[in-house]
N, C-alpha and C. Protein backbone atom coordinates (compact mmCIF):
# COMPACT_ATOMS: atom_id res chain seq x y z
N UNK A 1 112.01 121.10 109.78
CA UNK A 1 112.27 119.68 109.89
C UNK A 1 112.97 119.20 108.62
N UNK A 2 113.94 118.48 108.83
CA UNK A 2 114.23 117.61 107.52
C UNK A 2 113.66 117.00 106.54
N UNK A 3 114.10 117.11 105.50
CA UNK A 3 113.72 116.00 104.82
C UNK A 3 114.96 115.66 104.12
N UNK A 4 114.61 114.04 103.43
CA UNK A 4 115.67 112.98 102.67
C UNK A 4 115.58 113.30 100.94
N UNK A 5 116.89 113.00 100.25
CA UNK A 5 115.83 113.37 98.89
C UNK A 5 116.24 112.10 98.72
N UNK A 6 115.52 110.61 98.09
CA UNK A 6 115.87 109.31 98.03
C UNK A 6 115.06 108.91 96.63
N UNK A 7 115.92 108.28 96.13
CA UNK A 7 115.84 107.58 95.04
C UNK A 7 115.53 106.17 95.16
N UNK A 8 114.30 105.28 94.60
CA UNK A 8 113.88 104.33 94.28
C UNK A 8 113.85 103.06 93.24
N UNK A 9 114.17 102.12 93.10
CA UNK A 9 113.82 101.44 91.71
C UNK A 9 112.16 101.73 90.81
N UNK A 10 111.60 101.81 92.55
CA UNK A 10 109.85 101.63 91.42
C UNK A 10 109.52 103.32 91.35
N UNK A 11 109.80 104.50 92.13
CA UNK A 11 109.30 105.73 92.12
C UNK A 11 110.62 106.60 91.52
N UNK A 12 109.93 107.45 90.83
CA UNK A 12 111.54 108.69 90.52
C UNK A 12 111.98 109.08 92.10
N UNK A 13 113.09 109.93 92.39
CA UNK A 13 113.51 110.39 93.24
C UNK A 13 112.61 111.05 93.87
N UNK A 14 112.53 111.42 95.52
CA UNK A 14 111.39 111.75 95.85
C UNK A 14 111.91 112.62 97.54
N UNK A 15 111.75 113.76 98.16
CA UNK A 15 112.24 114.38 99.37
C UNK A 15 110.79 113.60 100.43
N UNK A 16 111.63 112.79 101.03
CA UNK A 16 110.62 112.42 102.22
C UNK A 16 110.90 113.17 103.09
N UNK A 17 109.89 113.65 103.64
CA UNK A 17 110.20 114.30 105.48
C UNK A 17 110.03 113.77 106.38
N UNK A 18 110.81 113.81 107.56
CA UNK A 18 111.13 113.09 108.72
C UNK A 18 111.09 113.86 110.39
N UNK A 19 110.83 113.01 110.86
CA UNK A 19 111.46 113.72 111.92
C UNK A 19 112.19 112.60 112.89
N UNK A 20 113.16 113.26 113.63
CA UNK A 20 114.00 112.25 114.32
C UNK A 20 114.35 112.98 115.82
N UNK A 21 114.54 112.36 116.35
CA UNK A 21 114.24 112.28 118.64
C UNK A 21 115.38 111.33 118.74
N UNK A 22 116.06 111.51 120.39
CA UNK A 22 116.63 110.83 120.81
C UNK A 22 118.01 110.46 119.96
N UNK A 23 118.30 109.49 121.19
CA UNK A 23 119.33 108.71 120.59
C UNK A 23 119.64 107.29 121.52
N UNK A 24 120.05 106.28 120.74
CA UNK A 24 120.28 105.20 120.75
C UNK A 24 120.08 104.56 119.70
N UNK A 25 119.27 102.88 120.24
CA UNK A 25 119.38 101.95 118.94
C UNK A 25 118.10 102.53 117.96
N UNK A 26 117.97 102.27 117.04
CA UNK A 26 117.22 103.45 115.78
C UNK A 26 115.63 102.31 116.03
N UNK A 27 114.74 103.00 115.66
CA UNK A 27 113.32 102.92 115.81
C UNK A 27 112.45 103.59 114.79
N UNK A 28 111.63 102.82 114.02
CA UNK A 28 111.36 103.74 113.03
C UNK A 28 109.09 103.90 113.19
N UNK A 29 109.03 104.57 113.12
CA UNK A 29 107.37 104.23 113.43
C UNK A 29 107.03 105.18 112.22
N UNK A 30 105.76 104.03 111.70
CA UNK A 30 105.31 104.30 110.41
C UNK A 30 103.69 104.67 110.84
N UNK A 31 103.01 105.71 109.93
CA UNK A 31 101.64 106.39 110.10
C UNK A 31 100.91 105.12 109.38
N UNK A 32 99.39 105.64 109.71
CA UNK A 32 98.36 104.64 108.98
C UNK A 32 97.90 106.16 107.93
N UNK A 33 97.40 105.36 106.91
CA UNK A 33 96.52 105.93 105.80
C UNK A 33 94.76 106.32 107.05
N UNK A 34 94.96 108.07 106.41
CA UNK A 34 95.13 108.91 105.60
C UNK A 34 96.07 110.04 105.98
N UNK A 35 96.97 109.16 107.26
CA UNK A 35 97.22 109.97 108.65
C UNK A 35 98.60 110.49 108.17
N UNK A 36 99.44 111.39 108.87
CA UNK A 36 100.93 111.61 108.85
C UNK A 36 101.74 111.40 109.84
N UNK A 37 102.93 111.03 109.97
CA UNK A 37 103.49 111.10 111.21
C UNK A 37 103.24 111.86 112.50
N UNK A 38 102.63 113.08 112.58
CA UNK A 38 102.31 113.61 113.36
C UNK A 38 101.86 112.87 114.74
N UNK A 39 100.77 111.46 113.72
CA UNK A 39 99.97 110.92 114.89
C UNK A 39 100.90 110.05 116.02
N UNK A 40 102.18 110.06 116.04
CA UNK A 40 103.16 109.68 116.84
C UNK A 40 103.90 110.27 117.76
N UNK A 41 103.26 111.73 117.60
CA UNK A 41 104.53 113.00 118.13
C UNK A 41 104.58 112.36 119.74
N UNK A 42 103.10 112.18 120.57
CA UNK A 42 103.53 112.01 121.97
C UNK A 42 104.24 110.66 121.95
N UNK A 43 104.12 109.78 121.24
CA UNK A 43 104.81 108.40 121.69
C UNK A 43 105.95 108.31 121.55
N UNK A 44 106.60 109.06 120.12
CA UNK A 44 108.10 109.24 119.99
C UNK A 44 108.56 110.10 120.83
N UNK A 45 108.33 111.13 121.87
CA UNK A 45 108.50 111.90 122.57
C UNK A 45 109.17 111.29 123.78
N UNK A 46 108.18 110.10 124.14
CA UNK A 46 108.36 109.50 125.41
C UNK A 46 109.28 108.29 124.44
N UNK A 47 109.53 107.19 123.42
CA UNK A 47 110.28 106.45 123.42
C UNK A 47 111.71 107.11 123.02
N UNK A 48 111.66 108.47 122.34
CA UNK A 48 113.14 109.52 122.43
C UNK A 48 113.73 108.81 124.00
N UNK A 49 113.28 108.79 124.79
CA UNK A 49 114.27 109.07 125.94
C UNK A 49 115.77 107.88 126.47
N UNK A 50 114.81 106.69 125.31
CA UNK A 50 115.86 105.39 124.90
C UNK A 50 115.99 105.01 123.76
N UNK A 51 115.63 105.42 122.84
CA UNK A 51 115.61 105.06 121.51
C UNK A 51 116.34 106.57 120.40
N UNK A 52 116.89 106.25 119.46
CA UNK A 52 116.48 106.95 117.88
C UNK A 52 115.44 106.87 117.51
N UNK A 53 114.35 107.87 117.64
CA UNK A 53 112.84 107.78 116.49
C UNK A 53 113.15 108.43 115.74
N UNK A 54 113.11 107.11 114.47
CA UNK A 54 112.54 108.38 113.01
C UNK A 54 111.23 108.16 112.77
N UNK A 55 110.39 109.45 112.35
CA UNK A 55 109.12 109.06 112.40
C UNK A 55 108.77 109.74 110.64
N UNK A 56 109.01 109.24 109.49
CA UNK A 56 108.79 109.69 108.18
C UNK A 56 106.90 110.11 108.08
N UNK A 57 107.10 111.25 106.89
CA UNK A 57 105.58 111.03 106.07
C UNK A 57 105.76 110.35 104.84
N UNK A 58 105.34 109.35 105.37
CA UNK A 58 105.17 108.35 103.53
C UNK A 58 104.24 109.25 102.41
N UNK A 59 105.22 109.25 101.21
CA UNK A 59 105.19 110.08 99.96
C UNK A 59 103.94 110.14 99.56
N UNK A 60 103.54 111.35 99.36
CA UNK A 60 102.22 111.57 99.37
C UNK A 60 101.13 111.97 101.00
N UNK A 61 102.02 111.68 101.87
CA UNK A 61 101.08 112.16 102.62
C UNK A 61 101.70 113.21 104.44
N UNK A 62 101.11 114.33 105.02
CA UNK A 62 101.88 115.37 105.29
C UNK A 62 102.78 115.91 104.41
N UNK A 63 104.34 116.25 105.10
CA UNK A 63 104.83 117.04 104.52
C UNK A 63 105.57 116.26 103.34
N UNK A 64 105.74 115.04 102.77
CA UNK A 64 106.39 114.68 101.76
C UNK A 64 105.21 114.59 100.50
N UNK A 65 105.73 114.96 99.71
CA UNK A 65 105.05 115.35 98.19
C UNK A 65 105.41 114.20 97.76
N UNK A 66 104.25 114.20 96.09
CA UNK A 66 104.35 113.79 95.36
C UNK A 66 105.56 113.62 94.59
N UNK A 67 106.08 113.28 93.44
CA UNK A 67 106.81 113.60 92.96
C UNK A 67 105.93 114.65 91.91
N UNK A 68 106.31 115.78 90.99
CA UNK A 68 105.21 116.20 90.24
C UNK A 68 105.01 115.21 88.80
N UNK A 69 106.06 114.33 88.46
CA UNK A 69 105.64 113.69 87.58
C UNK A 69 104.63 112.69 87.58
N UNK A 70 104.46 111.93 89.16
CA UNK A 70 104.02 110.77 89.54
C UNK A 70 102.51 111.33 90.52
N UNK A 71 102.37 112.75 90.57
CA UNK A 71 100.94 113.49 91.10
C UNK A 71 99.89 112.59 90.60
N UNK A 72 99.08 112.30 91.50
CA UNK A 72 97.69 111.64 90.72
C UNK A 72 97.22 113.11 91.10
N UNK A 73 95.95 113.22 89.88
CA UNK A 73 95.18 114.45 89.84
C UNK A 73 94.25 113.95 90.33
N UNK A 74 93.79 112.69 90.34
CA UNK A 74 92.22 112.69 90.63
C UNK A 74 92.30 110.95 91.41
N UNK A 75 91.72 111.11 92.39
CA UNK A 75 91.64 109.03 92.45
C UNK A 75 91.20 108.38 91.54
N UNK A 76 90.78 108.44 90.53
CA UNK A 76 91.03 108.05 89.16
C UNK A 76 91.93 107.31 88.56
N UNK A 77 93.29 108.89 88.81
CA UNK A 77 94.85 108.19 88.58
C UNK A 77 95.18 106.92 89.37
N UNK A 78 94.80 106.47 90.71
CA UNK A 78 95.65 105.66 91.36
C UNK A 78 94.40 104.54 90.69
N UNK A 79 93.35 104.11 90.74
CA UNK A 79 92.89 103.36 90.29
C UNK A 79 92.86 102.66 89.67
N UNK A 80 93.05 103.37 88.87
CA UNK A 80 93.59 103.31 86.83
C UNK A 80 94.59 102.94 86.53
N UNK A 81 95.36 102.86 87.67
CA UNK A 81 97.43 102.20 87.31
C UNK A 81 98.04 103.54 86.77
N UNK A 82 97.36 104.59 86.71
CA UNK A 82 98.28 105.50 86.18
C UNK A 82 99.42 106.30 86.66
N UNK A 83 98.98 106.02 88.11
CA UNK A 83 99.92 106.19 89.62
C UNK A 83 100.27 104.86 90.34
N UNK A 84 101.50 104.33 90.04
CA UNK A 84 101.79 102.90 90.63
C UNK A 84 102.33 103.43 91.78
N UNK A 85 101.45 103.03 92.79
CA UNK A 85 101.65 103.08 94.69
C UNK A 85 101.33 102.34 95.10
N UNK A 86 102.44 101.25 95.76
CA UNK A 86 101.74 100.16 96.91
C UNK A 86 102.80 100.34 98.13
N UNK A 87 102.09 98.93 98.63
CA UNK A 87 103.31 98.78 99.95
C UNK A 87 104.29 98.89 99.78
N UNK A 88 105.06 98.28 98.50
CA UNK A 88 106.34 97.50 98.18
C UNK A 88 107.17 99.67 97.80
N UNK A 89 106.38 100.13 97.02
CA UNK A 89 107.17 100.78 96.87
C UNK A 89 107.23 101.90 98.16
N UNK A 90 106.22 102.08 99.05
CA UNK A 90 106.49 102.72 99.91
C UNK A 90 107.61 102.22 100.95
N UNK A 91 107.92 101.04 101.37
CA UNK A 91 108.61 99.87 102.36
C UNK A 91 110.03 100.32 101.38
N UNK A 92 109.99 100.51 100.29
CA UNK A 92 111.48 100.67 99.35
C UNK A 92 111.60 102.46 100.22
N UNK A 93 110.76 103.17 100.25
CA UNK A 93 111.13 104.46 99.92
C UNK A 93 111.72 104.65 101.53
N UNK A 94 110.78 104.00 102.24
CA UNK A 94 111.48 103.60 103.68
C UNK A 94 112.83 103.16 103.73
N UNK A 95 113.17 102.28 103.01
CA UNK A 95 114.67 101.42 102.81
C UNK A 95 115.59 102.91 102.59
N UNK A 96 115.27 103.54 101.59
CA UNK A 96 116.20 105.06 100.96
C UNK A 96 116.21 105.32 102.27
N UNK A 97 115.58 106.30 102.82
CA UNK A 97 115.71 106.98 103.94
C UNK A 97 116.32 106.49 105.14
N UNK A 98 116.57 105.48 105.29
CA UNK A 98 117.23 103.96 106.17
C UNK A 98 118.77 104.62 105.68
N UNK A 99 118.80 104.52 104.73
CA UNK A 99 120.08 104.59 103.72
C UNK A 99 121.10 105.99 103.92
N UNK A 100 119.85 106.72 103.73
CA UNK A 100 120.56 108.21 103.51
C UNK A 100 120.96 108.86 105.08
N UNK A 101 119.98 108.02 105.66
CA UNK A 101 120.74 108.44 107.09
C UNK A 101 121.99 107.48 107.81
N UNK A 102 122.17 106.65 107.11
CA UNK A 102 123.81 105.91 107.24
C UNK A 102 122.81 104.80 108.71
N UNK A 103 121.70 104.20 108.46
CA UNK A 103 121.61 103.38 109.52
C UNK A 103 121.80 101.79 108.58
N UNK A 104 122.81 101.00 109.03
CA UNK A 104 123.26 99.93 108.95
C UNK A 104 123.31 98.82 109.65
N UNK A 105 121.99 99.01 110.43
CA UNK A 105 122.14 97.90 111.73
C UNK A 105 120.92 97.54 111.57
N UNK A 106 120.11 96.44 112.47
CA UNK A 106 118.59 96.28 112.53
C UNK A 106 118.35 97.37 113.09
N UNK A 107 116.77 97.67 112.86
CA UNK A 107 116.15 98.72 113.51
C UNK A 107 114.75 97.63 114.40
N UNK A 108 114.12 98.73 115.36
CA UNK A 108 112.77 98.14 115.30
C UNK A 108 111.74 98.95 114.62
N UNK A 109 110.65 98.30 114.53
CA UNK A 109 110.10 98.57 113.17
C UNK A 109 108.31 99.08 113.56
N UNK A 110 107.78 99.82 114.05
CA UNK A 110 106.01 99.93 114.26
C UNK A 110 105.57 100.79 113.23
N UNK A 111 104.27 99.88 113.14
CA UNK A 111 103.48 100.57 111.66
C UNK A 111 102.05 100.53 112.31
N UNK A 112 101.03 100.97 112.22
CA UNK A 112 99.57 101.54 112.61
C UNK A 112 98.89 101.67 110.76
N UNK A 113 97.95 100.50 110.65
CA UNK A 113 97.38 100.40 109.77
C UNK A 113 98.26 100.17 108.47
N UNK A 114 97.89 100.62 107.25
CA UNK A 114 99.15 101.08 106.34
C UNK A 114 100.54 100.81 106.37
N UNK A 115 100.81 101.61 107.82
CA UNK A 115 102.20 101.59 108.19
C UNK A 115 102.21 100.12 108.22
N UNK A 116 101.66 99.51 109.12
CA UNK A 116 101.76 97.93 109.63
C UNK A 116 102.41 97.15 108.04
N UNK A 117 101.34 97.56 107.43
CA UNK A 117 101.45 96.58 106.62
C UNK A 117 103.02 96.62 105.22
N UNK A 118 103.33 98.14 105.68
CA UNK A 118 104.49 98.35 104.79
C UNK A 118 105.62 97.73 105.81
């Protein structure tokens, strides 16, 4: 499966992985915390048949990594501010990957928990 390598204002550069179905107008469905895209495979399956699904793992969770500079070792790190992760920068890292795949139009947009809220 693919992945994006995308660059951020708030995170260093970072390879998100994706997966993408279909074709038409673009559709992007976002996982809930602690989950990965995976939990979408049957729904993007069946909306593939009219849509573009991209279905990303937001950084840090399935197949997209950390960055190794920005690794929290312990939940500690994210607690502590020593790992700055929120919505804003995940919803940015979303924007990159928007980017790197040349989509320039509205998309529609589903998020499940987490996702929702990015």
């Amino acid at each position: 499966m693919p992945t994006a390598k995308i660059n951020t204002d708030s995170f260093p550069p970072a390879a998100l992985f994706y997966h993408e179905l279909g074709s038409g107008p673009p559709m992007v469905l976002l996982h809930g915390f602690p989950l990965d895209g995976t939990m979408w495979a049957d729904l993007a399956e069946l909306l593939s048949q009219q849509w573009r699904v991209i279905v990303p793992d937001l950084r840090g969770f399935g197949q997209s990594p950390w960055p190794a500079e920005q690794a929290p070792k312990s939940a500690d790190d994210i607690t502590s501010g020593k790992v700055t992760w929120s919505v804003g920068s995940m919803a940015a890292d979303v924007e990159g990957l928007l980017r790197v795949l040349q989509i320039n139009q509205p998309i529609v947009l589903a998020g499940l928990s987490m996702g929702g809220y990015i």
